[in-house]
Protein backbone atom coordinates (compact mmCIF):
# COMPACT_ATOMS: atom_id res chain seq x y z
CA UNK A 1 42.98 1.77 43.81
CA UNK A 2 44.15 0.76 40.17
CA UNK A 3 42.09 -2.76 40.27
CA UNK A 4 38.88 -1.22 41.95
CA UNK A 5 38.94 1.10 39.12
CA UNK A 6 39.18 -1.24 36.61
CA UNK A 7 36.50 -3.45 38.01
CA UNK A 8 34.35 -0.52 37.90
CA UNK A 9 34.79 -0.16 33.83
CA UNK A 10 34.03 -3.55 33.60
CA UNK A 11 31.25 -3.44 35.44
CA UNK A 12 30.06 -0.44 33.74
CA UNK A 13 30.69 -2.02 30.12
CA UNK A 14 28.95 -5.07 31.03
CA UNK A 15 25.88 -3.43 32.02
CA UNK A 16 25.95 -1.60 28.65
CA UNK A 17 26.13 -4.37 26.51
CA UNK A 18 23.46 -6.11 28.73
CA UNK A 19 21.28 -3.03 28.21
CA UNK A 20 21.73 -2.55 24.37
CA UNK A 21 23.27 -5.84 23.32
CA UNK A 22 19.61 -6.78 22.31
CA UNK A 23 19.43 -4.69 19.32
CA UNK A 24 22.21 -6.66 17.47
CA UNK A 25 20.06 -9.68 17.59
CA UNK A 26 16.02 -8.66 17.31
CA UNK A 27 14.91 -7.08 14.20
CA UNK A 28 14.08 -3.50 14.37
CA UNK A 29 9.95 -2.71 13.67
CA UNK A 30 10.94 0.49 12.11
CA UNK A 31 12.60 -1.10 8.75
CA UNK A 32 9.40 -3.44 8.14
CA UNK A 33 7.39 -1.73 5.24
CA UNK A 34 3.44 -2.33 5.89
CA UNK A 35 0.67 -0.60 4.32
CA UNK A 36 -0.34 2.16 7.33
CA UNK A 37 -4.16 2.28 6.13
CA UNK A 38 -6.86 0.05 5.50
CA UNK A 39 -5.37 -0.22 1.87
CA UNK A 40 -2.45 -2.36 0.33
CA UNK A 41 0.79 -1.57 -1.43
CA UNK A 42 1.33 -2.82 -5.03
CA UNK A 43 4.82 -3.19 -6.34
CA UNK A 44 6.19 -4.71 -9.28
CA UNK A 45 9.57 -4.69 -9.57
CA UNK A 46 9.93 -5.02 -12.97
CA UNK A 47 7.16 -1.93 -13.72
CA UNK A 48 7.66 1.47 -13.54
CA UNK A 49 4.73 2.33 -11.74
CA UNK A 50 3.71 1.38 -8.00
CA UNK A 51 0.42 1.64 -6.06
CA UNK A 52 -0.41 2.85 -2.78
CA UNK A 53 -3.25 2.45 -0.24
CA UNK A 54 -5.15 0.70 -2.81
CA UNK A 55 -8.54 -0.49 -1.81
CA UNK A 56 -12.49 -0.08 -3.20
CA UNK A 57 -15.08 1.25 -1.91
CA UNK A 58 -18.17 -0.26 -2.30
CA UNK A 59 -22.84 0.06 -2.41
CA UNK A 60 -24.05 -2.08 0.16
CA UNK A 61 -24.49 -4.81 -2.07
CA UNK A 62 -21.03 -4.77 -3.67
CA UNK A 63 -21.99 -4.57 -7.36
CA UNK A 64 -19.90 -1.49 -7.96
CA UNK A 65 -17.49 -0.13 -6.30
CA UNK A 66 -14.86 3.11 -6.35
CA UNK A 67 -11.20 2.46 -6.70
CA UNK A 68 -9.31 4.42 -4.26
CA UNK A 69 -5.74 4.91 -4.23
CA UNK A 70 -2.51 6.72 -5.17
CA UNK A 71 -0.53 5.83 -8.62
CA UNK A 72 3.09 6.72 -8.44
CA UNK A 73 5.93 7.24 -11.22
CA UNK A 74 9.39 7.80 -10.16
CA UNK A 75 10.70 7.35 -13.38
CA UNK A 76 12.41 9.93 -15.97
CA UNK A 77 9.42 8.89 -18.32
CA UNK A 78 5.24 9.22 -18.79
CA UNK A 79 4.13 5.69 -17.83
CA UNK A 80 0.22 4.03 -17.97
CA UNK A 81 -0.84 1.38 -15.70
CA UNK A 82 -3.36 -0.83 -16.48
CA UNK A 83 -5.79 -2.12 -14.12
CA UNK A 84 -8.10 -5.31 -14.51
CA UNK A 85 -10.75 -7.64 -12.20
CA UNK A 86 -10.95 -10.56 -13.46
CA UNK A 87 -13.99 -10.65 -15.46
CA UNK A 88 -14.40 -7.17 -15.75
CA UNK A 89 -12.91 -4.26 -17.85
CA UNK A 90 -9.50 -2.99 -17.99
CA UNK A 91 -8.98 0.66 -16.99
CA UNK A 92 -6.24 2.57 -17.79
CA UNK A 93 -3.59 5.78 -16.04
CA UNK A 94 -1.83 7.54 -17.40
CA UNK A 95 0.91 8.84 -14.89
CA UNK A 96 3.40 11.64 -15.76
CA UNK A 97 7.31 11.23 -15.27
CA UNK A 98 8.11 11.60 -11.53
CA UNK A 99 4.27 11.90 -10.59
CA UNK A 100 1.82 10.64 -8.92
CA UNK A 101 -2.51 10.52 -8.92
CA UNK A 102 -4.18 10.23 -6.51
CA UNK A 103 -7.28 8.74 -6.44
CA UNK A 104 -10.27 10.00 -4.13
CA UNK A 105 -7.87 13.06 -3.03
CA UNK A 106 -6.53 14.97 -5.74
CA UNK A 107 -8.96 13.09 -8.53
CA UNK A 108 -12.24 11.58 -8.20
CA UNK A 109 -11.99 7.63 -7.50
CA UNK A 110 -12.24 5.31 -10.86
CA UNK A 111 -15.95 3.60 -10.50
CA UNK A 112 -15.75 -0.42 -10.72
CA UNK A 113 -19.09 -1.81 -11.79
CA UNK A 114 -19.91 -5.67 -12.35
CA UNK A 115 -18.04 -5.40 -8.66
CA UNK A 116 -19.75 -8.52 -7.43
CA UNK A 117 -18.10 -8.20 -3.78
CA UNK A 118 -19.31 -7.56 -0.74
CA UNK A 119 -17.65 -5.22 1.52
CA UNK A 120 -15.33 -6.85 3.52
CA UNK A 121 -14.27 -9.48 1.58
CA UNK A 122 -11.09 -9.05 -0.68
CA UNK A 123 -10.81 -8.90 -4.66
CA UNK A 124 -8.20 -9.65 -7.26
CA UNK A 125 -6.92 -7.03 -9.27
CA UNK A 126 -3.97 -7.16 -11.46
CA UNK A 127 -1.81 -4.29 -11.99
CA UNK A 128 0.70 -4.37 -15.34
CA UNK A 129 2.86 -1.20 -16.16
CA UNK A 130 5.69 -1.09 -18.88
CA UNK A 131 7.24 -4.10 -20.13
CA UNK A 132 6.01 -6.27 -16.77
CA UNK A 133 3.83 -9.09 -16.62
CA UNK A 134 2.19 -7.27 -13.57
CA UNK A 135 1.15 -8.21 -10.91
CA UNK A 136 -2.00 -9.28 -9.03
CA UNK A 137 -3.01 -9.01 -5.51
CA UNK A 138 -6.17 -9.17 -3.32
CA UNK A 139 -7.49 -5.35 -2.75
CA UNK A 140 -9.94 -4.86 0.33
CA UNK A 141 -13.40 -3.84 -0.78
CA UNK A 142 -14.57 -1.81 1.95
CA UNK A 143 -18.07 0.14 2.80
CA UNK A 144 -18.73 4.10 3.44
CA UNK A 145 -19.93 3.50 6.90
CA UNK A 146 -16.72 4.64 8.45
CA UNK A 147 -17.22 8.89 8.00
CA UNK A 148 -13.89 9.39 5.89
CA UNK A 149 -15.06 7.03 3.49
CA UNK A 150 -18.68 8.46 2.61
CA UNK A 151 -18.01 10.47 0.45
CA UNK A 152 -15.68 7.79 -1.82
CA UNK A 153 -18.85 5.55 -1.84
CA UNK A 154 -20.53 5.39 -5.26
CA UNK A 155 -23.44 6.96 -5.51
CA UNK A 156 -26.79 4.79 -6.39
């Protein structure tokens, strides 16, 4: 009686590793960052400031455009970012201490023009906060066809 229930807890431990043993071994989707929208992430980890969902929304012919986006502080102190295409003007914001803006939601978007970029394609911007040498990264210029967008479309 003493062996058959032992073979049984073996049995029964077996068939639990074999269930859940996989999770050891295969990285788990939930602990992969990704931008959730149709715009990117920006972090520079030597900047105070971070971006997120930044993209730019765009005229049909992609000569200017309206930065969308939200600008977040989480440190103790007032920080500006500043925002360039190459070519084209630098913009600055100003973010307070442990704040964020957000652009096209709580403030009106910050209008690009000189875009020269169609919808659809991508642009370099380079983002540069505190003592960083920023960063630059390829922002999706999108249309105001889709209906959330329309109203973040500059108007002609």
């Amino acid at each position: 009686m003493k062996s058959r229930l032992v073979a049984s807890a073996a049995i029964s431990a077996l068939v639990l590793l074999g269930a859940t043993g996989c999770t050891f071994i295969t990285p788990q989707s939930t602990k992969i960052e990704y931008a959730a929208s149709d715009g990117v992430n920006v972090s520079d980890q030597d900047g105070p400031i971070a971006v997120r969902n930044a993209l730019i929304i765009a005229n049909e012919d992609g000569t200017v455009g309206n930065f969308v986006g939200a600008v977040v502080n989480p440190s103790q102190d007032r920080a500006t970012l500043t925002v360039s295409l190459e070519g084209g003007d630098p913009f600055k914001i100003t973010v307070p201490a442990g704040g964020r803006i957000s652009f096209g939601a709580d403030e009106e978007p910050v209008e690009i023009t000189g875009l020269d970029t169609m919808p659809g394609a991508t642009v370099a911007m380079h983002f540069q906060s505190g003592d960083s040498a920023g960063v630059t990264t390829e922002i999706p210029v999108l249309d105001g066809t889709l209906p959330y967008y329309s109203d973040l479309a500059p108007q002609d």
